[in-house]
PDB file of N, CA and C in Angstrom:
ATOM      1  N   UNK A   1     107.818  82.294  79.960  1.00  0.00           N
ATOM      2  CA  UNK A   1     108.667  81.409  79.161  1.00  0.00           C
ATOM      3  C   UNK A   1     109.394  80.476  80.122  1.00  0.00           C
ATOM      4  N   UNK A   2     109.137  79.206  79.675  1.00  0.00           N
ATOM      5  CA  UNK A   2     110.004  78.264  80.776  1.00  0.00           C
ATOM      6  C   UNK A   2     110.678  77.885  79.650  1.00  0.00           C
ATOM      7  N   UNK A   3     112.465  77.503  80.371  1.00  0.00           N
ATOM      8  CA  UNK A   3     113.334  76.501  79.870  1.00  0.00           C
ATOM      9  C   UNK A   3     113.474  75.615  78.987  1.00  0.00           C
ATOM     10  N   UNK A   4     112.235  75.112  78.707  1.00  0.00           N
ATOM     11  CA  UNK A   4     112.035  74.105  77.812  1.00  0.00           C
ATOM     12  C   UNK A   4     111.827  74.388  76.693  1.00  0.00           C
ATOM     13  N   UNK A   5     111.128  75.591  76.925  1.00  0.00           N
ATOM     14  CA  UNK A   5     110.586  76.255  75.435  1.00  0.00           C
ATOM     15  C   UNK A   5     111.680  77.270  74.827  1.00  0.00           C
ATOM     16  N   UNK A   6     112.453  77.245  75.197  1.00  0.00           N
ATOM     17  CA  UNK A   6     113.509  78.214  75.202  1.00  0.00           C
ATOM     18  C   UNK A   6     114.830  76.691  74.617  1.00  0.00           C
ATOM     19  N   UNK A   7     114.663  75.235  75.072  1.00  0.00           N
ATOM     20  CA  UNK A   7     115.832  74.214  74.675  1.00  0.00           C
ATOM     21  C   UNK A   7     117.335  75.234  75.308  1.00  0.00           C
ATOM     22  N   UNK A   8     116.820  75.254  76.903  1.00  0.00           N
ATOM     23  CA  UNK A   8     118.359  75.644  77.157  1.00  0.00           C
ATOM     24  C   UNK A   8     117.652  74.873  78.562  1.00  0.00           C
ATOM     25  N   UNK A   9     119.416  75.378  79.069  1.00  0.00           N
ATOM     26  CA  UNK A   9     119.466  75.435  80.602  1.00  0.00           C
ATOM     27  C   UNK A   9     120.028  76.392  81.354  1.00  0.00           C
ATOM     28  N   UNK A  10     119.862  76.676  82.991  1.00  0.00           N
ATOM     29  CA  UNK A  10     120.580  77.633  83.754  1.00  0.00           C
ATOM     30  C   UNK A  10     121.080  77.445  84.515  1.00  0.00           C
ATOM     31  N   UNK A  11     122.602  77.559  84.649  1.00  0.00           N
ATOM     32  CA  UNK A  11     123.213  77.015  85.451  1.00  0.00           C
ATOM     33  C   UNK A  11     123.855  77.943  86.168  1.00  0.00           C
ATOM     34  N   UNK A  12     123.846  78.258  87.749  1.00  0.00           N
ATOM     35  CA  UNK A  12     124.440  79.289  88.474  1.00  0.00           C
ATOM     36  C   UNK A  12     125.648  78.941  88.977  1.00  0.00           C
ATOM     37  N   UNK A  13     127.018  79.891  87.765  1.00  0.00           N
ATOM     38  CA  UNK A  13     128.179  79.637  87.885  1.00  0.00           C
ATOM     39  C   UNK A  13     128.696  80.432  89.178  1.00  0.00           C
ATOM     40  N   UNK A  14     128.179  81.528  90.015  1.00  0.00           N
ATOM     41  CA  UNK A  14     128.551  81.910  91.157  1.00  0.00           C
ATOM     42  C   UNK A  14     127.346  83.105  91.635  1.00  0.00           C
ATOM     43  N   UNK A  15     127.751  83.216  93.699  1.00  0.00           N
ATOM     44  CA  UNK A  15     126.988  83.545  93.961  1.00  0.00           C
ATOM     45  C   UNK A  15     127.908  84.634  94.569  1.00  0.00           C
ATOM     46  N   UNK A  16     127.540  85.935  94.859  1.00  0.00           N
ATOM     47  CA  UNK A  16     128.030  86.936  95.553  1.00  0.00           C
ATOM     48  C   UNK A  16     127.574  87.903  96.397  1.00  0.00           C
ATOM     49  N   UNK A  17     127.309  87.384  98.202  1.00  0.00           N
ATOM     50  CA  UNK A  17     126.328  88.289  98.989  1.00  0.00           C
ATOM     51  C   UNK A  17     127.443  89.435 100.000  1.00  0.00           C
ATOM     52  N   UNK A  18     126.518  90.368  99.763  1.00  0.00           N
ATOM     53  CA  UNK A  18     127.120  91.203 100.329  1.00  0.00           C
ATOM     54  C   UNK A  18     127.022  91.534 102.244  1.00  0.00           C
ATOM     55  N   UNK A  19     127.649  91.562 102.823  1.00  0.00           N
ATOM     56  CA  UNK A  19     127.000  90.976 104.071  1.00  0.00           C
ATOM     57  C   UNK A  19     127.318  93.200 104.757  1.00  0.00           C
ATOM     58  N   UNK A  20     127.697  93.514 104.532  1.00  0.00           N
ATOM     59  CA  UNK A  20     127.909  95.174 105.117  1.00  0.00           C
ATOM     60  C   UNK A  20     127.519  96.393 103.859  1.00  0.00           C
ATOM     61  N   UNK A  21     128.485  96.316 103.027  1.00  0.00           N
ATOM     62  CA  UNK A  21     128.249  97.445 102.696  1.00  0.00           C
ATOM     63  C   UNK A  21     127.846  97.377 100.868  1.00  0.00           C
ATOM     64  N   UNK A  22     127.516  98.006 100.075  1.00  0.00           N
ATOM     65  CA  UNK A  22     127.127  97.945  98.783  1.00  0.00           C
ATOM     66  C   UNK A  22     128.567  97.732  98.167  1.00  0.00           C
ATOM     67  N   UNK A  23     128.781  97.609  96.909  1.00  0.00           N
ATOM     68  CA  UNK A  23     129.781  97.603  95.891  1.00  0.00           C
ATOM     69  C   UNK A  23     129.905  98.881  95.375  1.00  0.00           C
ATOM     70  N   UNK A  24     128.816  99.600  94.973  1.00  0.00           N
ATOM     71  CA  UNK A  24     128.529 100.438  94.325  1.00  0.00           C
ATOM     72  C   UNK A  24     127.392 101.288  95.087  1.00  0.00           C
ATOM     73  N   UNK A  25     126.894 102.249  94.552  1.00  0.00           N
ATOM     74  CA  UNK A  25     125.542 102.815  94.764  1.00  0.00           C
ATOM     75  C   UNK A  25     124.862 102.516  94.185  1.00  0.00           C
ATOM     76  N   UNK A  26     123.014 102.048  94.865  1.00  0.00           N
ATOM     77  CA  UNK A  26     122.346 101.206  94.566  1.00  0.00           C
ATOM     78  C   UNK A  26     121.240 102.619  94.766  1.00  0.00           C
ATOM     79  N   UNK A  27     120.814 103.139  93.445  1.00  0.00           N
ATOM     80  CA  UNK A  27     119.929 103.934  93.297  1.00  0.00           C
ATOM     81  C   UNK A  27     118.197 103.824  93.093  1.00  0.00           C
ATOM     82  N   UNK A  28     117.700 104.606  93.396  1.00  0.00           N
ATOM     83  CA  UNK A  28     116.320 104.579  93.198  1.00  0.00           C
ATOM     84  C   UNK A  28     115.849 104.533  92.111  1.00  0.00           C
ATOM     85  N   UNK A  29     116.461 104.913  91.283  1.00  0.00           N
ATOM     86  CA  UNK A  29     116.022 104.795  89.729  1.00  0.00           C
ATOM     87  C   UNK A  29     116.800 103.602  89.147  1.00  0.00           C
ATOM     88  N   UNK A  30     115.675 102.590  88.620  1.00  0.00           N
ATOM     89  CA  UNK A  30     116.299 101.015  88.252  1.00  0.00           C
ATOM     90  C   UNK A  30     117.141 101.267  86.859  1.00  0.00           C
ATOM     91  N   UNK A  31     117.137 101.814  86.153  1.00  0.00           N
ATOM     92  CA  UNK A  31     118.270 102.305  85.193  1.00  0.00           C
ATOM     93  C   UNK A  31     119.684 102.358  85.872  1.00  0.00           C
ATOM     94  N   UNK A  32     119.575 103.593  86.425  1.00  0.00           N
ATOM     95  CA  UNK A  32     120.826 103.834  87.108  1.00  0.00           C
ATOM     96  C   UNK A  32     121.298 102.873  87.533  1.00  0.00           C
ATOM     97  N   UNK A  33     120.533 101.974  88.545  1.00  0.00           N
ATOM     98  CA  UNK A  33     121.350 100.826  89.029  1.00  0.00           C
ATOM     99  C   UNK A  33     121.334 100.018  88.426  1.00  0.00           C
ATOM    100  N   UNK A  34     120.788  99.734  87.115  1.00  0.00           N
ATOM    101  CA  UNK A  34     121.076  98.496  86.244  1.00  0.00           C
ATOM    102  C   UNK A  34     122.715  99.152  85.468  1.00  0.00           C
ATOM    103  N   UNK A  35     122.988 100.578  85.200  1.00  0.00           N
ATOM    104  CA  UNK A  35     123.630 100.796  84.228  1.00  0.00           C
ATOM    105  C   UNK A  35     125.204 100.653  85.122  1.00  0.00           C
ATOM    106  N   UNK A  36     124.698 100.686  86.810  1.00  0.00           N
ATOM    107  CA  UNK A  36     126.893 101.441  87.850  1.00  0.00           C
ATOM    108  C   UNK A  36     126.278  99.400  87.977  1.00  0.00           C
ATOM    109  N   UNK A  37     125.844  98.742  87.959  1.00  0.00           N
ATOM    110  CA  UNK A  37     125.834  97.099  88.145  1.00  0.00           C
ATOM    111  C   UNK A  37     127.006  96.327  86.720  1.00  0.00           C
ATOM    112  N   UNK A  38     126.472  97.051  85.902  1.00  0.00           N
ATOM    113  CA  UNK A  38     126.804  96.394  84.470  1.00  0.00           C
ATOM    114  C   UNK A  38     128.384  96.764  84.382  1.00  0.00           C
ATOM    115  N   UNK A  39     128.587  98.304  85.529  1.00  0.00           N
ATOM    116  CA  UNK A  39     129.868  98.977  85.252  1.00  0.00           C
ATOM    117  C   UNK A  39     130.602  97.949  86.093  1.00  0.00           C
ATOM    118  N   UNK A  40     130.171  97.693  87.631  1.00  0.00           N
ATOM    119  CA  UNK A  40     130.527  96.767  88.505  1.00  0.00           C
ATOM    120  C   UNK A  40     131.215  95.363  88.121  1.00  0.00           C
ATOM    121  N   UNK A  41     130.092  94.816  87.187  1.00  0.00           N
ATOM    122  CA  UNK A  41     130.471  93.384  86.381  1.00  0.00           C
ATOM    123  C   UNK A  41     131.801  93.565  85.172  1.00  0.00           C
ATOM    124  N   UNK A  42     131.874  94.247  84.913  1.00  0.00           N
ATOM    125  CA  UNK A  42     132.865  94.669  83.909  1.00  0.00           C
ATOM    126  C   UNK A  42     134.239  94.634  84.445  1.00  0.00           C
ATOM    127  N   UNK A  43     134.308  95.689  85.653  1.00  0.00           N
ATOM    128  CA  UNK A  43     135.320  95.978  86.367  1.00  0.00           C
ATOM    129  C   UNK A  43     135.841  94.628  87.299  1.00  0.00           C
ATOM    130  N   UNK A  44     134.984  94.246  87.942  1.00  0.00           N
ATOM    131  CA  UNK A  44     135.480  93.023  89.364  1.00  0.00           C
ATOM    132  C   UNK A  44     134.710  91.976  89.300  1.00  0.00           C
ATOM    133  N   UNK A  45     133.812  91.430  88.422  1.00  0.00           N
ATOM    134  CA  UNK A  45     132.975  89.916  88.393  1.00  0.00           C
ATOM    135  C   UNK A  45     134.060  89.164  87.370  1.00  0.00           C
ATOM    136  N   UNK A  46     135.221  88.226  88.024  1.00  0.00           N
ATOM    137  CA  UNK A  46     135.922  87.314  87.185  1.00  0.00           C
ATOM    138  C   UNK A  46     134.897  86.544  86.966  1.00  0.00           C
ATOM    139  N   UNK A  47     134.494  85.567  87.218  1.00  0.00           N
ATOM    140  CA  UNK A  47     133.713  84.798  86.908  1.00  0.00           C
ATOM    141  C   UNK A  47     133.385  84.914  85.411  1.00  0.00           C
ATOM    142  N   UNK A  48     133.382  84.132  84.280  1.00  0.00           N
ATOM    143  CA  UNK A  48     132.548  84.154  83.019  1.00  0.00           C
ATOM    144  C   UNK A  48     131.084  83.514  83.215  1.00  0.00           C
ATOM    145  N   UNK A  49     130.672  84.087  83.007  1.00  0.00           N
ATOM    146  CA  UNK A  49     128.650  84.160  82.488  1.00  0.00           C
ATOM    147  C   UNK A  49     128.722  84.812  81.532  1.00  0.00           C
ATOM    148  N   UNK A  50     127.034  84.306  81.377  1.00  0.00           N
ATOM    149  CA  UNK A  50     126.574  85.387  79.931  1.00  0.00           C
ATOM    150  C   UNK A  50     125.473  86.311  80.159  1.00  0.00           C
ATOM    151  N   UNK A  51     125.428  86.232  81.626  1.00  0.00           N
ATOM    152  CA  UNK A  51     124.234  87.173  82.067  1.00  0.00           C
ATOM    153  C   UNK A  51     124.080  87.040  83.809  1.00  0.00           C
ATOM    154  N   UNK A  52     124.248  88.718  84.312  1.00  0.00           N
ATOM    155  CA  UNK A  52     124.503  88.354  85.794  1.00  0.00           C
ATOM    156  C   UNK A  52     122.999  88.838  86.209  1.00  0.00           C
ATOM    157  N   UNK A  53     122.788  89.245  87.752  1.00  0.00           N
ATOM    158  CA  UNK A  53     121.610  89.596  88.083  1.00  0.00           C
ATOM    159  C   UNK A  53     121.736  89.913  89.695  1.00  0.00           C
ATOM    160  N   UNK A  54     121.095  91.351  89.580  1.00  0.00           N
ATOM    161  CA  UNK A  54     121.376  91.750  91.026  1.00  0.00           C
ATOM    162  C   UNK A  54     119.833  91.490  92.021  1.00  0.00           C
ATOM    163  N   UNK A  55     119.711  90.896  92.939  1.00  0.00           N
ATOM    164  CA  UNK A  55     118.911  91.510  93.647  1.00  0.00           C
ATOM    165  C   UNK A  55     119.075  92.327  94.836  1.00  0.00           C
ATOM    166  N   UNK A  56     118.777  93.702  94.572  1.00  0.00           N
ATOM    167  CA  UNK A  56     119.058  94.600  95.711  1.00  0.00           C
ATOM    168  C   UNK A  56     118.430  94.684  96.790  1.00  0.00           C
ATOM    169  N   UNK A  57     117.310  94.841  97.194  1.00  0.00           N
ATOM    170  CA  UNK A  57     116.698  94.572  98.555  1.00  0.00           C
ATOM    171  C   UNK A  57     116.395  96.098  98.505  1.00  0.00           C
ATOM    172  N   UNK A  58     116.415  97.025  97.714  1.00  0.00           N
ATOM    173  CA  UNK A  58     116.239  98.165  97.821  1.00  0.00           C
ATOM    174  C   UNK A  58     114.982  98.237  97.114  1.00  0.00           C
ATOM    175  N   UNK A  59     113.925  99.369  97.399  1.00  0.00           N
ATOM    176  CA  UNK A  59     112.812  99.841  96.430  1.00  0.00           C
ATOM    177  C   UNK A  59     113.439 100.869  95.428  1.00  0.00           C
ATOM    178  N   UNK A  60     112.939 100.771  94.797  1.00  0.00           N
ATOM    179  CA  UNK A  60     112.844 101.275  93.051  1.00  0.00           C
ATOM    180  C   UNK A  60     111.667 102.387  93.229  1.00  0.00           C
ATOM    181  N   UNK A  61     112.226 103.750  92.717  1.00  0.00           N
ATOM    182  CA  UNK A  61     111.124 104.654  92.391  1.00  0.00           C
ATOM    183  C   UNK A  61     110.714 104.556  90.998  1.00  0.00           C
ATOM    184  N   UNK A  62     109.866 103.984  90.774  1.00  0.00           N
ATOM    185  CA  UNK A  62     109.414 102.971  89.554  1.00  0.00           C
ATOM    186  C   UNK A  62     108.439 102.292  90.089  1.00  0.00           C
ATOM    187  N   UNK A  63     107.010 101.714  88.760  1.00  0.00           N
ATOM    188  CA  UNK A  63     106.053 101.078  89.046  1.00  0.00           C
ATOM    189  C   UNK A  63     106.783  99.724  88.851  1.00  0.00           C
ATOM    190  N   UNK A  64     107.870  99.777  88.218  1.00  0.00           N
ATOM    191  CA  UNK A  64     108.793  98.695  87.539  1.00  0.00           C
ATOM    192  C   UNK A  64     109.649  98.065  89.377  1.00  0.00           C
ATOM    193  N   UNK A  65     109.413  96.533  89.322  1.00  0.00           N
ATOM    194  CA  UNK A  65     110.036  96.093  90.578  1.00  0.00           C
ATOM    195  C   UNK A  65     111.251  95.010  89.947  1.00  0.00           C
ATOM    196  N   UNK A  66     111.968  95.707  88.701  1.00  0.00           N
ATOM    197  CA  UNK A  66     113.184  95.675  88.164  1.00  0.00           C
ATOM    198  C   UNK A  66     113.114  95.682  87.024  1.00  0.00           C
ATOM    199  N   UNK A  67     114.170  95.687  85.812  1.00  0.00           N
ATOM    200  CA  UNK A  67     114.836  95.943  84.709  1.00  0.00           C
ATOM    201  C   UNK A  67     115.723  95.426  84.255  1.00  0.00           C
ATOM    202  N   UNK A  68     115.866  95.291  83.043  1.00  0.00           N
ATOM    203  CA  UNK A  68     117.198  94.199  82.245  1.00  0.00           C
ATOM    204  C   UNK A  68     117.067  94.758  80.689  1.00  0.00           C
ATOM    205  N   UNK A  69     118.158  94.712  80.662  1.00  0.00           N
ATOM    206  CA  UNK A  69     118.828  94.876  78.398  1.00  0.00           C
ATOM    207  C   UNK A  69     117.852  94.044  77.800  1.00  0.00           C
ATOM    208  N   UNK A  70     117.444  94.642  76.543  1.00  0.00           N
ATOM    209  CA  UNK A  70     116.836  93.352  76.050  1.00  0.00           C
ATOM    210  C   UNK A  70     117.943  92.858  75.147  1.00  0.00           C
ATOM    211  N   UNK A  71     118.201  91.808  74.282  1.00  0.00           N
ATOM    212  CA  UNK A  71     118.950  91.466  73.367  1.00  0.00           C
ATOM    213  C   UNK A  71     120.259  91.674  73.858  1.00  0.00           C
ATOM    214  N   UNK A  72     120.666  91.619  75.268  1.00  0.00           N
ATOM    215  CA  UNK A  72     121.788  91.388  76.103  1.00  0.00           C
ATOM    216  C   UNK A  72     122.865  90.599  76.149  1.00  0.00           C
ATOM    217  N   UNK A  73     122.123  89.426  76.386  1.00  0.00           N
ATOM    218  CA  UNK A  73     122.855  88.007  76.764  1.00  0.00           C
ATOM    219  C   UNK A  73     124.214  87.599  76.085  1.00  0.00           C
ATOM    220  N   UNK A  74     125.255  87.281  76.976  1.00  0.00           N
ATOM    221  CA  UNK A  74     126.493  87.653  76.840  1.00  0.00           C
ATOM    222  C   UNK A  74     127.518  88.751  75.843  1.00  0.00           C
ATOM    223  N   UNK A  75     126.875  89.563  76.390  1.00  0.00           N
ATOM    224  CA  UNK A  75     127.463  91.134  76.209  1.00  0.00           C
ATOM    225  C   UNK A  75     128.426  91.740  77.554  1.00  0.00           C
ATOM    226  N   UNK A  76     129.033  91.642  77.892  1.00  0.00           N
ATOM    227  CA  UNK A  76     129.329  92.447  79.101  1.00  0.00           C
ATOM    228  C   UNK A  76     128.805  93.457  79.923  1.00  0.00           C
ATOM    229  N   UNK A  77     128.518  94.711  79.286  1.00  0.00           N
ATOM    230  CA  UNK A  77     127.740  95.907  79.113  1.00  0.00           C
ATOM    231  C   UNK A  77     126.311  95.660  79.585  1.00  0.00           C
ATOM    232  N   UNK A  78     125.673  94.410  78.527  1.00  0.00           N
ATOM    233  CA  UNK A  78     124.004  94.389  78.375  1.00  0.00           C
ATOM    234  C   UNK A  78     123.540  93.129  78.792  1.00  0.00           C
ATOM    235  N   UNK A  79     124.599  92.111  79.408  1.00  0.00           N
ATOM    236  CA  UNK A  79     123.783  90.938  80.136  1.00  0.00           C
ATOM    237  C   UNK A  79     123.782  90.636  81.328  1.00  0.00           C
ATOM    238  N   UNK A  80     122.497  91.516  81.276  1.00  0.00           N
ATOM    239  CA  UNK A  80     122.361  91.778  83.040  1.00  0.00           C
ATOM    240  C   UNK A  80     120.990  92.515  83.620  1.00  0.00           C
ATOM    241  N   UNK A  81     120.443  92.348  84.815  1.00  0.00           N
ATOM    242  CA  UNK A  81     119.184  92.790  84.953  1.00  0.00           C
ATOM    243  C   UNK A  81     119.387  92.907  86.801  1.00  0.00           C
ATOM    244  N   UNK A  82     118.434  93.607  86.956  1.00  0.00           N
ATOM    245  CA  UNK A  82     118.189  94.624  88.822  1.00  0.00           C
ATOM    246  C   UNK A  82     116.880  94.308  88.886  1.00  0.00           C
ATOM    247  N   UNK A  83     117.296  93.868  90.026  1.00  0.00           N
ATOM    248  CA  UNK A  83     115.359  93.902  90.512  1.00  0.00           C
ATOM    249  C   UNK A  83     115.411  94.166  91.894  1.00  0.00           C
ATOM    250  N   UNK A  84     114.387  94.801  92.786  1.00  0.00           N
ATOM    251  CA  UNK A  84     113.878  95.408  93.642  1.00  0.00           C
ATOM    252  C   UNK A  84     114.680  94.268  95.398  1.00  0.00           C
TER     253      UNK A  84
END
């Protein structure tokens, strides 16, 4: 699905790299770390969006090389997705 077909746009209201240590624990199972991410955004992402997105740099014990809510998008809780 591209943008167009969708009649939106994406605009990246902020960026946040971590240069030492994690925020959280960044688990092997992409659930888990989609579910302490979503806890993360809740707690300390001021920023308003309607959907954040981690990339961890970590492998996933999963054939899955990430995960996201479906029917999410600006939810707090559910707009949000992990990938590998």
């Amino acid at each position: 699905i591209y943008k167009e077909q969708l009649n939106t746009r994406i605009v990246l209201v902020a960026m946040e790299t971590w240069a030492t240590d994690n925020k959280f624990t960044i688990s092997e199972n992409p659930l888990v770390t989609l579910r302490e991410f979503m806890k993360y955004r809740r707690d300390f992402i001021r920023e308003k969006s309607d959907a954040v997105h981690l990339f961890s740099g970590s492998r996933f014990q999963s054939s899955r090389s990430g995960i996201a809510h479906t029917g999410g998008i600006c939810s707090l809780l559910k707009g949000g997705g992990v990938n590998e």
